[in-house]
N, C-alpha and C. Protein backbone atom coordinates (compact mmCIF):
# COMPACT_ATOMS: atom_id res chain seq x y z
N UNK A 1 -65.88 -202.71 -135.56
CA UNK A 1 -66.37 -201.54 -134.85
C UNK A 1 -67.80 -201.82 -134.44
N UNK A 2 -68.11 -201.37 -132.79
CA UNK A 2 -69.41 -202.05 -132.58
C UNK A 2 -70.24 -200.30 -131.85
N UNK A 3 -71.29 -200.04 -131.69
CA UNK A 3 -71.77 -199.07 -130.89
C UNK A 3 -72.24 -200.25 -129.43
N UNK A 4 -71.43 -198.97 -128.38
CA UNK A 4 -72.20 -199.38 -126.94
C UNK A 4 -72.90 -198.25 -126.48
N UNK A 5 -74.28 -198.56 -125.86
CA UNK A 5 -75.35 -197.59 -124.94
C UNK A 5 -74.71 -198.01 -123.78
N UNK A 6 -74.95 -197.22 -123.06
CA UNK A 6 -75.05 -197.50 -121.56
C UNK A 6 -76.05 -196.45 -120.79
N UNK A 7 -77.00 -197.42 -119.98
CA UNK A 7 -77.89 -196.05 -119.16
C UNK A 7 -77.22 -196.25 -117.55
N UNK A 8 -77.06 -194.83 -117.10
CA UNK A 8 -76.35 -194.92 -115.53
C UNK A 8 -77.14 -193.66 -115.03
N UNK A 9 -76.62 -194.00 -113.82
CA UNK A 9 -76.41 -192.52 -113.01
C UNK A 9 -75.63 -191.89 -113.42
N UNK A 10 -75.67 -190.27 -113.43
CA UNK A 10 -74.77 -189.32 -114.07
C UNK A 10 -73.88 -189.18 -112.69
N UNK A 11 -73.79 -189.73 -111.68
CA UNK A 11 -72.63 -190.03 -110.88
C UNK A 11 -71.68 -190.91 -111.75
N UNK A 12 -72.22 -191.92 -112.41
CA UNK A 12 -71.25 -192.94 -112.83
C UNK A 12 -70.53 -192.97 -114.02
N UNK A 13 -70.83 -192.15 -114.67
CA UNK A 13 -70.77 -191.64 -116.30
C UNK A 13 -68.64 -191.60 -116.22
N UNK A 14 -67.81 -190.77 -115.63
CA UNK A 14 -66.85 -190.85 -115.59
C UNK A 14 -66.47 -192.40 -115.48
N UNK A 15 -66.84 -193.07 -114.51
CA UNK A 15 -65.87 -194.68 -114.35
C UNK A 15 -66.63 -195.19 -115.33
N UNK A 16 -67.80 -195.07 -115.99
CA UNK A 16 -68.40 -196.29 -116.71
C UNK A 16 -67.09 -196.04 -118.21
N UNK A 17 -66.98 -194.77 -118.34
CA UNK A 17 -66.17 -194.60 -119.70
C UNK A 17 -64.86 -194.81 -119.43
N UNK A 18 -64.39 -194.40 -118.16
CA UNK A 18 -62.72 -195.01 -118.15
C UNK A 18 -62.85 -196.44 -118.09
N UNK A 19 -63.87 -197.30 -117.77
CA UNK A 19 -63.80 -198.81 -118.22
C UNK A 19 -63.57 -199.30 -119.59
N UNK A 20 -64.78 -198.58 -119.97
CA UNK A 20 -64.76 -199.03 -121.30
C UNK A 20 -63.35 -198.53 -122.08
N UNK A 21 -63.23 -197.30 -122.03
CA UNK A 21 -61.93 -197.40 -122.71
C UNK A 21 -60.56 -198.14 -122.29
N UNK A 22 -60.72 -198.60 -121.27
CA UNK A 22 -59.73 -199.97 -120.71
C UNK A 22 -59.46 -200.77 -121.50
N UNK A 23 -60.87 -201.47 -121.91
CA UNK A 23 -61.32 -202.62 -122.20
C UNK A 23 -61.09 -202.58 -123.59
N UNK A 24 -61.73 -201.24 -124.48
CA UNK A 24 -62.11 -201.40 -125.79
C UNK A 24 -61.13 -200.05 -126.29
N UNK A 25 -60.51 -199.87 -127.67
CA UNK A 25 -60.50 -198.71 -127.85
C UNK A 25 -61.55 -198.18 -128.47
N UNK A 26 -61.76 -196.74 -127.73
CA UNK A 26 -63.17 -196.33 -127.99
C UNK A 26 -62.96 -195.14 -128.49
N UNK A 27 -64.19 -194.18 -129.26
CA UNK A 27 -64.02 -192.91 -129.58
C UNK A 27 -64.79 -191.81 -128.76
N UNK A 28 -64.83 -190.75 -129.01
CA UNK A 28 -65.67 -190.08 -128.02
C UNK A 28 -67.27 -190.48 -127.64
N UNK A 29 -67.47 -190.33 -126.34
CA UNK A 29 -68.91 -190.49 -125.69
C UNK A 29 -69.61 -189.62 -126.30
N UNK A 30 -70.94 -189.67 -126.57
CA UNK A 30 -72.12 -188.82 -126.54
C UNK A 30 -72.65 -188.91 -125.59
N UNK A 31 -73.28 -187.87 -124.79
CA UNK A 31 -73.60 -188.35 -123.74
C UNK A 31 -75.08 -187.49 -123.29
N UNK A 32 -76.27 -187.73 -123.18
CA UNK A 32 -78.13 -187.54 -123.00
C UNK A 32 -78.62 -187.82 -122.13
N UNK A 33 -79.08 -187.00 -121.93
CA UNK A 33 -80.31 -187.25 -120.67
C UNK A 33 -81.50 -188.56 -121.04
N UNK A 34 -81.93 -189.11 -120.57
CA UNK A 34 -82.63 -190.11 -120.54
C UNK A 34 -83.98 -189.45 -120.44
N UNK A 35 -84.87 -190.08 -120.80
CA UNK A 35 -86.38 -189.41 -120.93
C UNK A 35 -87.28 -188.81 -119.78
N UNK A 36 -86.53 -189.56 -118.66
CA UNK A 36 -87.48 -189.13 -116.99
C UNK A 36 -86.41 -187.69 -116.78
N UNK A 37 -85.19 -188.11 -117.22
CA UNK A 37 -83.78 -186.78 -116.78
C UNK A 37 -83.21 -187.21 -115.61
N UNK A 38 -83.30 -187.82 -115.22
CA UNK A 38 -83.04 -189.32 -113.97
C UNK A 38 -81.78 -189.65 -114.24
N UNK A 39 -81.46 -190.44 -115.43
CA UNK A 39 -79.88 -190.90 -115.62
C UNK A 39 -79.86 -190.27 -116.90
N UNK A 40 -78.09 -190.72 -117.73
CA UNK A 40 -77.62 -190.83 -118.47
C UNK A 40 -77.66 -191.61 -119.75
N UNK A 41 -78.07 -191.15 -120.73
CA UNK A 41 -77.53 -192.25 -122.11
C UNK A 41 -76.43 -191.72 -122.34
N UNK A 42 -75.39 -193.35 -122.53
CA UNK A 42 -73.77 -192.79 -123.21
C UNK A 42 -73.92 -193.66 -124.21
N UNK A 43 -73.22 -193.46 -125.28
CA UNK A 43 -73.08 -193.75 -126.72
C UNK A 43 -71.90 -193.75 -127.02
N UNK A 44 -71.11 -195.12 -127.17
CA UNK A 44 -69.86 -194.75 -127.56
C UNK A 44 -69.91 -195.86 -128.37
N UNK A 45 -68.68 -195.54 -129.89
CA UNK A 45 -67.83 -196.31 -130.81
C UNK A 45 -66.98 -196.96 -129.87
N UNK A 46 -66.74 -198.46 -130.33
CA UNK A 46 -65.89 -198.93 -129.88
C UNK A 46 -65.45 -199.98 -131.03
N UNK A 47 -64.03 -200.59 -130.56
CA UNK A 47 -63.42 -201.43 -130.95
C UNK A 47 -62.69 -202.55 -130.20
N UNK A 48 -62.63 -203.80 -130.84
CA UNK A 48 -61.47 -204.62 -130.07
C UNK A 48 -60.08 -203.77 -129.85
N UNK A 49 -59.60 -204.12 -129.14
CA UNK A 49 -57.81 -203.45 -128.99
C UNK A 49 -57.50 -204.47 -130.03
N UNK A 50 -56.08 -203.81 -130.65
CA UNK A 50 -54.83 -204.81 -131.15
C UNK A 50 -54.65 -206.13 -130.28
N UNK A 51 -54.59 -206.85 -130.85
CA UNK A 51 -53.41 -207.45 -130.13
C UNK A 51 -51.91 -207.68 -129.40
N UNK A 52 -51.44 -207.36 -128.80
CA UNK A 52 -50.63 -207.20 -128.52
C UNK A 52 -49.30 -207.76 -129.03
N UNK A 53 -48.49 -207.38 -129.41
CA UNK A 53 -47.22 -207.52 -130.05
C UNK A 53 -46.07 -208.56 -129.17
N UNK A 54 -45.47 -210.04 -129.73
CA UNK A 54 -44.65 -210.59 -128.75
C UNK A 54 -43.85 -209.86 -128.20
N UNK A 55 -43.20 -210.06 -127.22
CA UNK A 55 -41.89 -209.01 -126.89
C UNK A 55 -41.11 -209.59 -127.57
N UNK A 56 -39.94 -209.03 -128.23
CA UNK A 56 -39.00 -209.38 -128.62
C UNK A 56 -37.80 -210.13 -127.27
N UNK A 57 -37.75 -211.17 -128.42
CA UNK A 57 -36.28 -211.79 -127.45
C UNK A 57 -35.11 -210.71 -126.97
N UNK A 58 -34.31 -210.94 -126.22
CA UNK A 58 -33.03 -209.99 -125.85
C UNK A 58 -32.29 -210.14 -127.10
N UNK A 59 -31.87 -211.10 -128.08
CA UNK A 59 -31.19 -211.02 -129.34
C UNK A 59 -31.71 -210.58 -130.41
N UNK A 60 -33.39 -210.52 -130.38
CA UNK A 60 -33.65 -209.37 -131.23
C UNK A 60 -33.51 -208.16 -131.10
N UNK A 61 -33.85 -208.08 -130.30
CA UNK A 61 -33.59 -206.43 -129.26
C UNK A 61 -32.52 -205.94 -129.46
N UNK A 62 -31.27 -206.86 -129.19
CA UNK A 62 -30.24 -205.86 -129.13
C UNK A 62 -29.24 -206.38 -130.01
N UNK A 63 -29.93 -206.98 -131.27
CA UNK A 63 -28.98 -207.20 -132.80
C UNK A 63 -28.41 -205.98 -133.15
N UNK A 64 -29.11 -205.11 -133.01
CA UNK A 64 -28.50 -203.41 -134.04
C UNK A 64 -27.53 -202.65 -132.48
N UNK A 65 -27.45 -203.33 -131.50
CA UNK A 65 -26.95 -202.39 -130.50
C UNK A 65 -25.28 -202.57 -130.78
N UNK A 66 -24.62 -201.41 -130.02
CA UNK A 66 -23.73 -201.17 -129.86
C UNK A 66 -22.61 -201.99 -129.24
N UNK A 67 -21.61 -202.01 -128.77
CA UNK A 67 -21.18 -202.97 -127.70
C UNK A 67 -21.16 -202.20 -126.57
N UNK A 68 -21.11 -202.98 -125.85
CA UNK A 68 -21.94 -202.61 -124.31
C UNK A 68 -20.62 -201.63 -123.85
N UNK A 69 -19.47 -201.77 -123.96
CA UNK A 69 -18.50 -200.80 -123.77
C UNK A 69 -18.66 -199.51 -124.50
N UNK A 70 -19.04 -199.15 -125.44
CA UNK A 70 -19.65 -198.36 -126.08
C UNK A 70 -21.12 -197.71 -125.55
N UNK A 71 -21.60 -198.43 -124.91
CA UNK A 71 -22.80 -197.40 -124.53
C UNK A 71 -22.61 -197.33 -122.84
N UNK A 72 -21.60 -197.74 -122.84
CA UNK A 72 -20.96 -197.13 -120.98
C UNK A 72 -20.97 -195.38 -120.97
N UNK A 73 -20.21 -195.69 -122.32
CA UNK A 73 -19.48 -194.17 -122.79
C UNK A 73 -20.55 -193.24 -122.69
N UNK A 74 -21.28 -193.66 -124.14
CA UNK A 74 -22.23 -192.65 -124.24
C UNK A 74 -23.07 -192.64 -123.36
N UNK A 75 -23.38 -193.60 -122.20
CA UNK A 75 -24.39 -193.23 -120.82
C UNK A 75 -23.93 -192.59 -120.19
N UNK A 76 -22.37 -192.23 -119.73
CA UNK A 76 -21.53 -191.47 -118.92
C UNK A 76 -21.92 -190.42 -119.35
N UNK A 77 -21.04 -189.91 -120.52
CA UNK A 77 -21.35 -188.62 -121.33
C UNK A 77 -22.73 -188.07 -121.53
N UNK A 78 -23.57 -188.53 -121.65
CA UNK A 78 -24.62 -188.39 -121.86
C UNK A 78 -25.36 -187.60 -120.37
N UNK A 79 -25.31 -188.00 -119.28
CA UNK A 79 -25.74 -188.17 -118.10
C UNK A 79 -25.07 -187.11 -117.53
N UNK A 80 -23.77 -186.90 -118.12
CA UNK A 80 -23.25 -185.23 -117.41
C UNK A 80 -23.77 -184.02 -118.01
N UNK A 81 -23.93 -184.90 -119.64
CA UNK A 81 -24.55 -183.54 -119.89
C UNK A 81 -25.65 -182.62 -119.97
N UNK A 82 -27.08 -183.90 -119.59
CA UNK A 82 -27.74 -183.47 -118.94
C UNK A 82 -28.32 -183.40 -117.75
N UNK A 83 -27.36 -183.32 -116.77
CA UNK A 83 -27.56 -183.21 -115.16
C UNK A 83 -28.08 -181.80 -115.43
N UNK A 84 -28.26 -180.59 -116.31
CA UNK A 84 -28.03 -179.25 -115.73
C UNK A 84 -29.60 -178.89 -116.81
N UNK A 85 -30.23 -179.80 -117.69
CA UNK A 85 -31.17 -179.76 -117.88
C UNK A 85 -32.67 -180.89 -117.71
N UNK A 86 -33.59 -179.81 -117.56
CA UNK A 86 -34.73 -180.05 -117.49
C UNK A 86 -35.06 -181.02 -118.50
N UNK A 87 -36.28 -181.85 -118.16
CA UNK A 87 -37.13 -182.52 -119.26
C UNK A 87 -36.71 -184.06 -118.79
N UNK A 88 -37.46 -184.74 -119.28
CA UNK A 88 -37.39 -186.72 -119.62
C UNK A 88 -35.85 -187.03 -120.05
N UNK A 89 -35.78 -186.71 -120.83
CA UNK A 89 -34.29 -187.33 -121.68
C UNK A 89 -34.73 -188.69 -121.69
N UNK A 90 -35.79 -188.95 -123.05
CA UNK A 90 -36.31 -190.56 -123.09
C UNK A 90 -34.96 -191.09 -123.82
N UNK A 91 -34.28 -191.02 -125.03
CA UNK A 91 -33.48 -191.49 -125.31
C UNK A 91 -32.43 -191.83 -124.49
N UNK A 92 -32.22 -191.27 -123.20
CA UNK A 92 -31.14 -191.59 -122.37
C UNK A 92 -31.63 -192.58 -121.56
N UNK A 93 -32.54 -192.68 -121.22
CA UNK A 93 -33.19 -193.45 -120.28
C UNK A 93 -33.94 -194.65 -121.26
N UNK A 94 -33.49 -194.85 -122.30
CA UNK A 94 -34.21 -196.06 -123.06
C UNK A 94 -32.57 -196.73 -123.40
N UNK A 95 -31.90 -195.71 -123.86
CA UNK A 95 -30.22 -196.63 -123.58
C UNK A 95 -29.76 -197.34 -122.51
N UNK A 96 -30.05 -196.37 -121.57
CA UNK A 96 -29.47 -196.88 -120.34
C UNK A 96 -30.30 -198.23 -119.84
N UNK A 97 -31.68 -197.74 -119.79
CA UNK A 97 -32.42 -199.80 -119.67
C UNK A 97 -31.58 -200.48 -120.39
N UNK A 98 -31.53 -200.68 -121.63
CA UNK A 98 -31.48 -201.14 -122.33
C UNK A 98 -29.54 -201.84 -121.84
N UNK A 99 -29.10 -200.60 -121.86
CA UNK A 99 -27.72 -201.42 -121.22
C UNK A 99 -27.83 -201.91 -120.18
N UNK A 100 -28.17 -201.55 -119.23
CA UNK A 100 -28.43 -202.41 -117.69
C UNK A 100 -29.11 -203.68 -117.82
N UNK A 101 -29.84 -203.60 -119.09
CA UNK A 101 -30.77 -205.06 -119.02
C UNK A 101 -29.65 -206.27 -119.68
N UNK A 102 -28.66 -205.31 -120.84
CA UNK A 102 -27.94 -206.36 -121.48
C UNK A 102 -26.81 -206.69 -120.15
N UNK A 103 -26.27 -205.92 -119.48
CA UNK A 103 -25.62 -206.13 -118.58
C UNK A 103 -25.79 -207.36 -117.53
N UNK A 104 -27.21 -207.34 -117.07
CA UNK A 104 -28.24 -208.27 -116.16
C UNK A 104 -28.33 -209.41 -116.90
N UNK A 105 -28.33 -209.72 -118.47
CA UNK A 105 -28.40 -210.56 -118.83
C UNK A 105 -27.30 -211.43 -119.14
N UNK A 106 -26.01 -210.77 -119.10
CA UNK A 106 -24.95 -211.56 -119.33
C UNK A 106 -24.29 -212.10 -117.78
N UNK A 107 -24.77 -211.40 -116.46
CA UNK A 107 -24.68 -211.88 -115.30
C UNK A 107 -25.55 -212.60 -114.87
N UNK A 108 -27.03 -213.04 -115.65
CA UNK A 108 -28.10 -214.13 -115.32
C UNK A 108 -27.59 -215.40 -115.72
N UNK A 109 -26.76 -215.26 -117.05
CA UNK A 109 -26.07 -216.53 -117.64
C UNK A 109 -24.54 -217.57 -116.79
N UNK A 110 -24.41 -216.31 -115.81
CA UNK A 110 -23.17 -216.88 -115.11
C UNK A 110 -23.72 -217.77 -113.91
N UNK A 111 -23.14 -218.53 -113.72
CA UNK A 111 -23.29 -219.87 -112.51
C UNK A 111 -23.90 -219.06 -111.40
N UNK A 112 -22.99 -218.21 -110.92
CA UNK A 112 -23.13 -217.83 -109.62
C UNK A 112 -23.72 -216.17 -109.83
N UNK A 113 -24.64 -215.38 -109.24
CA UNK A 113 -25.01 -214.35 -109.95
C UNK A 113 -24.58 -213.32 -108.00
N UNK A 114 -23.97 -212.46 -108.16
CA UNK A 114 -23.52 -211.91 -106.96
C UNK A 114 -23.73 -210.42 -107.31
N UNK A 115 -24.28 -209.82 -108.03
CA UNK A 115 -24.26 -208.43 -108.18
C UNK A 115 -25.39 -207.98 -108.40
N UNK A 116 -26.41 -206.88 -108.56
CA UNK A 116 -27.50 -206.26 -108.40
C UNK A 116 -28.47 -205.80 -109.89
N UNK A 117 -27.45 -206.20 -110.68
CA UNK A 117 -27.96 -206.01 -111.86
C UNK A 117 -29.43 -206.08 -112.61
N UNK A 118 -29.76 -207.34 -112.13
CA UNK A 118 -31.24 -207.44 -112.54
C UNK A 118 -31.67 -206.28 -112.08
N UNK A 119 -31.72 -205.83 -110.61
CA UNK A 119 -32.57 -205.08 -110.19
C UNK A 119 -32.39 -203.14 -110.57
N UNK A 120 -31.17 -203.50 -111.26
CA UNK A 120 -30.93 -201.93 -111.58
C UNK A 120 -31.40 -201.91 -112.68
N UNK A 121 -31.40 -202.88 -113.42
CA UNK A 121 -31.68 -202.62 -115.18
C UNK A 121 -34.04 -202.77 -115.36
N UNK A 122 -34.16 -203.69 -113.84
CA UNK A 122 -35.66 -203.42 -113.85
C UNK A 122 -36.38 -201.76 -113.29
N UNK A 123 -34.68 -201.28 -112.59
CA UNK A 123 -35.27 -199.85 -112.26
C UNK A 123 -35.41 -198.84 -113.27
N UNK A 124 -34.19 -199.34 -114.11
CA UNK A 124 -34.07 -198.17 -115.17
C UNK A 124 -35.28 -198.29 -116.33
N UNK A 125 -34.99 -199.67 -116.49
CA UNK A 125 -36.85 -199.74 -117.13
C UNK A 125 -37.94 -199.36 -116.84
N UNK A 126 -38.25 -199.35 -115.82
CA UNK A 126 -39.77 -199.03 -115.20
C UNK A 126 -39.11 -197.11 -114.99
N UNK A 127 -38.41 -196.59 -114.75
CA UNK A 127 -37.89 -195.40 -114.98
C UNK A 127 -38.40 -194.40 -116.57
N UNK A 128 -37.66 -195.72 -118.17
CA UNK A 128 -38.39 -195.70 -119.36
C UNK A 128 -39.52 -195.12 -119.22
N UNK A 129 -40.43 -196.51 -118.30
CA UNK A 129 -42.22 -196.81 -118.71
C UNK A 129 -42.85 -195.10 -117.79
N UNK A 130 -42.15 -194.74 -116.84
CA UNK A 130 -42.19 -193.43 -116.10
C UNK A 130 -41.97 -192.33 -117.18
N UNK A 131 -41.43 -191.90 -117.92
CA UNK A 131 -41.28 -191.33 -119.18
C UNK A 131 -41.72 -191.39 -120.15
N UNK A 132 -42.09 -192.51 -120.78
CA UNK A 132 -43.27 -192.85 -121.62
C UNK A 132 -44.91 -192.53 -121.59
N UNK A 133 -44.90 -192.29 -120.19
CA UNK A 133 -46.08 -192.28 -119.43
C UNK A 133 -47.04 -193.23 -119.65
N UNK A 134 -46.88 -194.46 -119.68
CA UNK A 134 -47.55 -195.91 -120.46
C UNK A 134 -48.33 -196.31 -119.51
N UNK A 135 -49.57 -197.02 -120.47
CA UNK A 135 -50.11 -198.07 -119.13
C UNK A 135 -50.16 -199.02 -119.26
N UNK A 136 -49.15 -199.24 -119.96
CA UNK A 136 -48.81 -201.09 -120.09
C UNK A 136 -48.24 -201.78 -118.68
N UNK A 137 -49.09 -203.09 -118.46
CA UNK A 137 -48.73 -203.61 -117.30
C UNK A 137 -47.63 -205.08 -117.85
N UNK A 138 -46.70 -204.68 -117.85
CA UNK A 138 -45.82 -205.68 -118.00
C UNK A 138 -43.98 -205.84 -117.38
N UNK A 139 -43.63 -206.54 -117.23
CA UNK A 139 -41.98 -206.42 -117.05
C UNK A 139 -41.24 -205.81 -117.50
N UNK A 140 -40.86 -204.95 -116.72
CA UNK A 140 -40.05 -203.22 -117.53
C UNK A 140 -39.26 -203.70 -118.43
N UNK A 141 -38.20 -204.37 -117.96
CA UNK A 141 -36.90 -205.22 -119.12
C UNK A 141 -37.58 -205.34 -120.27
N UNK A 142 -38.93 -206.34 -120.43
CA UNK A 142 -39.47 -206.77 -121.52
C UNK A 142 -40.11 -205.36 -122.42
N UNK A 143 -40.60 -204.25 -121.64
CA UNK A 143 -40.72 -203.38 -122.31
C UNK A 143 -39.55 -202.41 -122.84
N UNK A 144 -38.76 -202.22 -121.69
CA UNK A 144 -37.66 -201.56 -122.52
C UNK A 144 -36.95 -201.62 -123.79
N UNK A 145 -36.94 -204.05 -124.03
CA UNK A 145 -36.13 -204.46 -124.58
C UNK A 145 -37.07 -204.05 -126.10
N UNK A 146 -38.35 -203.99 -126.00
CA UNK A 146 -39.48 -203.86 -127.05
C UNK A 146 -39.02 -202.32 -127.57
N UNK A 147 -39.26 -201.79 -126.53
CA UNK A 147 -38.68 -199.79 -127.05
C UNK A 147 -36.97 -200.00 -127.69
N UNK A 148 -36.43 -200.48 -127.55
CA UNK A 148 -35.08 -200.37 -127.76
C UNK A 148 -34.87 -201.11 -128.92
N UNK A 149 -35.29 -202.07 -129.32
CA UNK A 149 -35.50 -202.90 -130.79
C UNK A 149 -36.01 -201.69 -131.86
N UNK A 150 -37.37 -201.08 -131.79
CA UNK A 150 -38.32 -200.09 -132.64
C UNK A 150 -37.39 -198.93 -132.59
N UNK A 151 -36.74 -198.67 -131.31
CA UNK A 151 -36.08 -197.25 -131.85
C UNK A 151 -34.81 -197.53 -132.56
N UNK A 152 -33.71 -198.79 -132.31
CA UNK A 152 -32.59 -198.75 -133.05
C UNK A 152 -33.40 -199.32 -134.63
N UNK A 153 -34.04 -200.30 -134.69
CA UNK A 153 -34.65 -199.83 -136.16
C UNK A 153 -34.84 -198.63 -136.89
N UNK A 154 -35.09 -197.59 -136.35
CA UNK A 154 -35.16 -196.46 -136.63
C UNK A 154 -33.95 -195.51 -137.12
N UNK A 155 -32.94 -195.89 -136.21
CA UNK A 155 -31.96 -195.37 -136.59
C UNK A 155 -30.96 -195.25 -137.60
């Protein structure tokens, strides 16, 4: 844990702190007038971020899953039954990546690849990361396959 000052213009005070918290995880600003009253002193706690976690392989990911005929079902079913309500439905939309990606992946392995799969199972992922409301910048699949490992652990 380190303290950062920063002196700015009190124009700049908003972007200087959405940087820093980019960069660092940080805790709340303090934030002072400077001695002329001219600019800003900001004062913030900060920290390194984590490191970031490997993604899990597709066979870690989807050791605890279902068989893929099995979560046809429950994506069907699932999907009628909430056409008529409101809200995310993250669990539906973290299955469904999650099947479209295993789907995409067993048609990446075939010689000849003729169907759309990759690109449905990267929609339904980035769909997930839309629900999650994340700001992770990475390959939806790879995140989905990461959400879908932690939550069937869970289960």
């Amino acid at each position: 844990m380190f303290e950062i000052r920063v002196i700015c213009d009190p124009a700049d005070t908003d972007r200087v702190t959405t940087a820093l918290s980019g960069v660092f995880a940080t805790g709340s600003v303090r934030d002072y007038p400077t001695r002329d009253g001219k600019r800003r002193r900001l004062y913030v706690s900060a920290d390194h971020r984590p490191e970031p976690q490997p993604w899990p392989t597709p066979e870690e990911a989807y050791a605890l899953a279902p068989s893929i005929i099995s979560e046809i079902g429950w994506t069907a079913r699932t999907a009628a039954d909430i056409r008529h309500h409101d809200g995310p439905h993250r669990e539906y939309w973290l299955r469904k990546a999650a099947l479209l990606d295993r789907i995409a992946l067993s048609d990446e392995t075939a010689d000849t690849v003729t169907s759309d799969a990759s690109d449905l199972a990267a929609r339904a992922a980035q769909r997930l990361m839309d629900v999650d409301d994340t700001a992770v910048i990475c390959d939806p699949r790879h995140y989905a396959r990461q959400q879908y490992a932690a939550w069937a652990k869970n289960q």
